[in-house]
C-alpha atoms as a PDB file:
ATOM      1  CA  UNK A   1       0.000   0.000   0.000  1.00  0.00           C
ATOM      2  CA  UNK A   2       1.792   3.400  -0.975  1.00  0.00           C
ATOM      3  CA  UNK A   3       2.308   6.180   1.929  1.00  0.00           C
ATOM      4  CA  UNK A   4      -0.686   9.255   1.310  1.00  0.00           C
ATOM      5  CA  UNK A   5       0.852  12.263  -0.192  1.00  0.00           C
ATOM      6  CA  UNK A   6      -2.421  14.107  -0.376  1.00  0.00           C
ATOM      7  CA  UNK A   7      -3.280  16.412   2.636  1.00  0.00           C
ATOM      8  CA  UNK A   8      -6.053  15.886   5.046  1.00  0.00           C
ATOM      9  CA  UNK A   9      -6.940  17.322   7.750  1.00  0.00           C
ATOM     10  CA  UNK A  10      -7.681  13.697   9.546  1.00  0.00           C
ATOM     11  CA  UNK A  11      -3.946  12.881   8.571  1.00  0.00           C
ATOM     12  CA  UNK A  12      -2.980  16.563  10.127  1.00  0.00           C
ATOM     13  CA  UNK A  13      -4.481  15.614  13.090  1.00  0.00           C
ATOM     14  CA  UNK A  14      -2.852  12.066  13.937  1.00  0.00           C
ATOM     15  CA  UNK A  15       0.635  14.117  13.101  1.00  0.00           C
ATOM     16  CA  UNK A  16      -0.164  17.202  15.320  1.00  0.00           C
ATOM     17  CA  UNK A  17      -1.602  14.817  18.196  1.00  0.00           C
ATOM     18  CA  UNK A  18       1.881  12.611  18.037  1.00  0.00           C
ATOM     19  CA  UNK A  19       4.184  15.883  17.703  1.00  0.00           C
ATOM     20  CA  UNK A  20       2.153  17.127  20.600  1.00  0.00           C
ATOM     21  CA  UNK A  21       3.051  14.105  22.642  1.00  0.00           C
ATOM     22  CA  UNK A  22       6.493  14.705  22.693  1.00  0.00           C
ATOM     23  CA  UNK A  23       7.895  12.230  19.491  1.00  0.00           C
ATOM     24  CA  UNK A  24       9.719  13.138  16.898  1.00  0.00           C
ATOM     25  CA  UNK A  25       8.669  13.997  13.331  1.00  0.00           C
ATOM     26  CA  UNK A  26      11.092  11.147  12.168  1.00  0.00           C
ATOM     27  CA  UNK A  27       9.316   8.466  14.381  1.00  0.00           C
ATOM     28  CA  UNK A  28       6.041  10.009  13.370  1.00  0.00           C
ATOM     29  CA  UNK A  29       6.514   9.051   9.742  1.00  0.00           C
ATOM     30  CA  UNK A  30       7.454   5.792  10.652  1.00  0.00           C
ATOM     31  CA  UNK A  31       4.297   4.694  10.711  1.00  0.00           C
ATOM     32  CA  UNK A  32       2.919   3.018   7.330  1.00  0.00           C
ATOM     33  CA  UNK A  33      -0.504   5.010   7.335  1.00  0.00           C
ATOM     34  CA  UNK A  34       1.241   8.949   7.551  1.00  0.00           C
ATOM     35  CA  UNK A  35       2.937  10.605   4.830  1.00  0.00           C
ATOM     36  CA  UNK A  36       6.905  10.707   4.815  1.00  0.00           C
ATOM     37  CA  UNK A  37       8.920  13.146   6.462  1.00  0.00           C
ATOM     38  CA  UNK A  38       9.806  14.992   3.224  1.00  0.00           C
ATOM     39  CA  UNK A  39       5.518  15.129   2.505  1.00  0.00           C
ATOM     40  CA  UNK A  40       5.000  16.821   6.258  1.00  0.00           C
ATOM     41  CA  UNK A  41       7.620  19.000   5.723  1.00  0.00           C
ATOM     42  CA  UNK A  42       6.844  20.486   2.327  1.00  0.00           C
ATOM     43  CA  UNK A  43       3.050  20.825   3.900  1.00  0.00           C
ATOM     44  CA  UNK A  44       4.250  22.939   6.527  1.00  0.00           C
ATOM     45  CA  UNK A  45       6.715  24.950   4.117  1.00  0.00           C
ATOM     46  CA  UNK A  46       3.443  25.382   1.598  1.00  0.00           C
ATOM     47  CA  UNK A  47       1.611  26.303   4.941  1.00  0.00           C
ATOM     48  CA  UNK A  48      -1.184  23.714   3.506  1.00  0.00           C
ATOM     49  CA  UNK A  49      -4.544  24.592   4.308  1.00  0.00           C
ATOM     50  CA  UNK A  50      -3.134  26.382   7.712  1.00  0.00           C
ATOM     51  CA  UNK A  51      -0.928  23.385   8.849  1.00  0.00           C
ATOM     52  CA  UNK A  52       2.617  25.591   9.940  1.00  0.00           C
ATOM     53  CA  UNK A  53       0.794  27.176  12.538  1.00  0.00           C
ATOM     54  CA  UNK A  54      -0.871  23.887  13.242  1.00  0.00           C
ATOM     55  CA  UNK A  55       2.284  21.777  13.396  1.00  0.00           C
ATOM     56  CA  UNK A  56       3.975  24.974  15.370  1.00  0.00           C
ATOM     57  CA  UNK A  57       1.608  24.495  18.350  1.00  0.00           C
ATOM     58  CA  UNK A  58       2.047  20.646  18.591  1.00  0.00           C
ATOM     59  CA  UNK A  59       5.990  20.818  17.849  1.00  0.00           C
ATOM     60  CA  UNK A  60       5.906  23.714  21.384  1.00  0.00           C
ATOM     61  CA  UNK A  61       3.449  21.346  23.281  1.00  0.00           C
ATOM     62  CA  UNK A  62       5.442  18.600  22.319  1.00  0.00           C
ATOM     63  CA  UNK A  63       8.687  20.437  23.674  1.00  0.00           C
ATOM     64  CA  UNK A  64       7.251  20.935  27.254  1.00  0.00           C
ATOM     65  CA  UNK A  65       6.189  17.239  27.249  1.00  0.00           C
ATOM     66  CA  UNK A  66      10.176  16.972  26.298  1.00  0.00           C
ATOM     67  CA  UNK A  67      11.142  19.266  28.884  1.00  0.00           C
ATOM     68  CA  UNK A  68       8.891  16.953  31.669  1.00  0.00           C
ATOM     69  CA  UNK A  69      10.638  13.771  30.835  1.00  0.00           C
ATOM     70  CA  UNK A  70      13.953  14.990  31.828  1.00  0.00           C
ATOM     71  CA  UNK A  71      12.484  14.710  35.532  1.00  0.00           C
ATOM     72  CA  UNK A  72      11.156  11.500  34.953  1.00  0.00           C
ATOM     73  CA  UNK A  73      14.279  10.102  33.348  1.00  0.00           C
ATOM     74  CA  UNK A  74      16.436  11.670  36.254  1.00  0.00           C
ATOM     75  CA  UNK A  75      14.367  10.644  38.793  1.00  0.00           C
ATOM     76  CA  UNK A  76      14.084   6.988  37.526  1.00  0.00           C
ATOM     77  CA  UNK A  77      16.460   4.966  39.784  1.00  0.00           C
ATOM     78  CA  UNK A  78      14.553   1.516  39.107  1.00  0.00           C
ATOM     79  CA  UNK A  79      17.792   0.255  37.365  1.00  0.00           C
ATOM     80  CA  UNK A  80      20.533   1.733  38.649  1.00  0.00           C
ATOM     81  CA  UNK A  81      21.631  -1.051  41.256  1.00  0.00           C
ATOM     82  CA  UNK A  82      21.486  -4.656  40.651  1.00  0.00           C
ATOM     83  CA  UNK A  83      22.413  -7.811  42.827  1.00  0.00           C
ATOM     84  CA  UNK A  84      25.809  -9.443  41.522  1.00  0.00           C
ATOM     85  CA  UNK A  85      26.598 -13.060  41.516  1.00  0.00           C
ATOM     86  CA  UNK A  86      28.068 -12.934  45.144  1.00  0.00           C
ATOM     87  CA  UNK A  87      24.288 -11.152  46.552  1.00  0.00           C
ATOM     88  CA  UNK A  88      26.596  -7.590  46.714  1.00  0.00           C
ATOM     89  CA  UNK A  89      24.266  -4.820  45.643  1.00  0.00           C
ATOM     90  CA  UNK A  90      26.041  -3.317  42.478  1.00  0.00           C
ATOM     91  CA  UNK A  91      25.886   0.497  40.942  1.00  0.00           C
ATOM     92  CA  UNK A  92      25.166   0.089  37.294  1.00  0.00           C
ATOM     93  CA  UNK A  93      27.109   2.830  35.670  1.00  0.00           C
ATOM     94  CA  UNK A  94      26.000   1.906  32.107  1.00  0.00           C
ATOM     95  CA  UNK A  95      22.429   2.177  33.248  1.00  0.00           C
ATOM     96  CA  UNK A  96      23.573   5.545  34.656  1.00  0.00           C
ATOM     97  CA  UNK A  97      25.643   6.773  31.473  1.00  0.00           C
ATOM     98  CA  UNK A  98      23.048   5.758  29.409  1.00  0.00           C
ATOM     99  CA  UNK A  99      19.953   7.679  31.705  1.00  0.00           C
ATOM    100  CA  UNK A 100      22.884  11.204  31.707  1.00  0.00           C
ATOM    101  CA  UNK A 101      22.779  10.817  28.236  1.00  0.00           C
ATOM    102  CA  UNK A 102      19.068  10.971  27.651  1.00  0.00           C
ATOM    103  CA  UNK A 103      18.633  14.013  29.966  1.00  0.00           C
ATOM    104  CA  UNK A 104      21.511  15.643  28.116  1.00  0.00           C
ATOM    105  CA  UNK A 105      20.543  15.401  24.638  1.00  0.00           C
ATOM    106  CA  UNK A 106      16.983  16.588  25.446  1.00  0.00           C
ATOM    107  CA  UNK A 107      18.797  19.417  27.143  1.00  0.00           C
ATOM    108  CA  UNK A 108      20.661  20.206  24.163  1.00  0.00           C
ATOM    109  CA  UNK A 109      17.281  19.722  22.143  1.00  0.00           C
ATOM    110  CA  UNK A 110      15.357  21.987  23.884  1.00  0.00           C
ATOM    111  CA  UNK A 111      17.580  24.512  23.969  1.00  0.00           C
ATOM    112  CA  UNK A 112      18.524  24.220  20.087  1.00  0.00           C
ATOM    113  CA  UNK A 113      14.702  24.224  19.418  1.00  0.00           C
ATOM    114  CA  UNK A 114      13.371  27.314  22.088  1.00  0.00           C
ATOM    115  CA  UNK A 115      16.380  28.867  22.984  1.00  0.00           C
ATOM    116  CA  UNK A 116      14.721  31.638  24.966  1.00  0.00           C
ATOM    117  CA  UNK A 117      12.273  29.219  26.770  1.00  0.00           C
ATOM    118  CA  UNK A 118      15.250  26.376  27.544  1.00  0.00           C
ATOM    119  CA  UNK A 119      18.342  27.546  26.479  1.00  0.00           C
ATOM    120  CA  UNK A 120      21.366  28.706  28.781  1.00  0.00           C
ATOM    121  CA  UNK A 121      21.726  32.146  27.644  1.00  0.00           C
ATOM    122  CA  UNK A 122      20.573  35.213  29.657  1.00  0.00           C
ATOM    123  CA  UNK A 123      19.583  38.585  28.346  1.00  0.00           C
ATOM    124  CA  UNK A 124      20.705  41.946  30.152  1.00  0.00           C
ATOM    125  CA  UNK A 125      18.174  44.426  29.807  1.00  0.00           C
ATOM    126  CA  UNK A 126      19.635  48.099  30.518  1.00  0.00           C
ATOM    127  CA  UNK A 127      17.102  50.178  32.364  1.00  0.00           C
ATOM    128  CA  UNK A 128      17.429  53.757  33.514  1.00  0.00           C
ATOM    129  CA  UNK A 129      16.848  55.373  37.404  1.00  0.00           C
ATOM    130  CA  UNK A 130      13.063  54.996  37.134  1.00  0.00           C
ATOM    131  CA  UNK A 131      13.611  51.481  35.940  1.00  0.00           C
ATOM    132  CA  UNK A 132      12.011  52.045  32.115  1.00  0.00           C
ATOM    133  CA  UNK A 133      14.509  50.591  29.510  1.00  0.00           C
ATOM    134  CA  UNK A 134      16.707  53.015  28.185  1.00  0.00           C
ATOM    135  CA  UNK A 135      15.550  54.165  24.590  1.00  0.00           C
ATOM    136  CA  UNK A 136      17.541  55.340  21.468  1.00  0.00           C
ATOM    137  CA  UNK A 137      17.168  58.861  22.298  1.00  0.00           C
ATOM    138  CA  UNK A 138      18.086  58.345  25.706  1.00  0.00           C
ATOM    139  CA  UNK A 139      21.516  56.984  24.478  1.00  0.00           C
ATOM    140  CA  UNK A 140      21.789  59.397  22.151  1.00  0.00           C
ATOM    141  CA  UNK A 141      21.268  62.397  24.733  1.00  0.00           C
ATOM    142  CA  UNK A 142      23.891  60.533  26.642  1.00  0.00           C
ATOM    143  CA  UNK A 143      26.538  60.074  24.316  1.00  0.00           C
ATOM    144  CA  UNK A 144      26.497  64.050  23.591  1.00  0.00           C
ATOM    145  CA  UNK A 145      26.654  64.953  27.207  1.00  0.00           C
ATOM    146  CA  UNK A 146      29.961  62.933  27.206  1.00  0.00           C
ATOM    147  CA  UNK A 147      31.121  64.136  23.861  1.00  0.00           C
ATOM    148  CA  UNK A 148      30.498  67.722  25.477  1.00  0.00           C
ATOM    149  CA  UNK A 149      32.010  67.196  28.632  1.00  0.00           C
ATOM    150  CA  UNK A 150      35.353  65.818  26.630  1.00  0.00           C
ATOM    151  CA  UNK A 151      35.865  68.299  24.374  1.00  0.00           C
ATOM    152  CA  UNK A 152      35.632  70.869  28.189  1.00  0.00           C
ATOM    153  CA  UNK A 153      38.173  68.441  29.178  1.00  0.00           C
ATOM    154  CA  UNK A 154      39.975  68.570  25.515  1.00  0.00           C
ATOM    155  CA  UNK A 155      39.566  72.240  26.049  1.00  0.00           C
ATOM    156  CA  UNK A 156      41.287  72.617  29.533  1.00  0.00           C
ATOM    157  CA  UNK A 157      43.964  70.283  28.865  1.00  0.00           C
ATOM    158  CA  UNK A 158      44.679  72.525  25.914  1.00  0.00           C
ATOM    159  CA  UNK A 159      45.267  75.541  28.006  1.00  0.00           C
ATOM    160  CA  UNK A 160      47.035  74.058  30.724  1.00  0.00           C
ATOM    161  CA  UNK A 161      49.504  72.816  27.660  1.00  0.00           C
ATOM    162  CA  UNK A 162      49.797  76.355  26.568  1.00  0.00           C
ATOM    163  CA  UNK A 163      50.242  77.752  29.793  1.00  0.00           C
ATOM    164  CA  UNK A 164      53.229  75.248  30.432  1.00  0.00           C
ATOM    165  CA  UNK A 165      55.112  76.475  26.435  1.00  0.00           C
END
């Protein structure tokens, strides 16, 4: 049976749902009955009958859903420990390694995909006395009063110079 290349919004719908869960587009498309990756992604590029903004929503709900498995990943300790031959309790640091590297590649995810909702950086915002952000004009009143005061400066050191010859 050959993959639908035709949009609907039924098919839409089972794609926005799964993105919305949390999976990935590529997983999405596994599936025999939904288009191929390259079909969803030319929809949303042709903005098909609405579906970017559609497939926008799901792909940001999906991202929180992300964002609350990293708790449940780092919180699993289920296999972490296991009883060796001799009845010692045993840390299982591949179990571990492999756990770190799930939480860190969502991390990176997450912050690669919403950068100002999950990623690392942190913006400055200059603000004046009163607290309001400081405007163009505002910097641009500024940087004559300290053009003005150098050139006084420029002005005195001049005749101080002069004085000295």
């Amino acid at each position: 049976m050959a993959r639908p290349s035709s949009f609907s919004q039924e098919i839409a719908t089972i794609i926005c749902d799964r993105l919305a869960e949390g999976k990935t587009l590529r997983a999405i498309c596994q599936d025999e009955i939904l288009p191929s990756r390259v079909t969803v992604q030319n929809w949303v590029i042709k903005d098909v009958e609405g579906f970017a903004a559609q497939y926008a929503r799901a792909r940001d709900v999906g991202l929180d859903v992300m964002a609350d498995e990293l708790f449940e990943i780092a919180d699993d300790g289920r296999n972490d420990t296991y009883i060796d031959e001799n009845g010692n309790v045993r840390t299982d640091q591949d179990v571990i390694a492999r756990s770190r590297l799930r939480v860190d590649t969502r991390k990176w995810y997450l912050s690669k995909m919403a950068p100002k909702k999950y990623g690392d950086k942190q913006a400055i915002e200059l603000t004046g006395a009163e607290g309001a952000p400081i405007t163009i004009a505002h910097r641009a009143d500024r940087v004559a009063e300290l053009m003005a005061l150098a050139a006084s400066r420029k002005a005195k050191y001049d005749e101080a110079i002069d004085g000295l010859v």
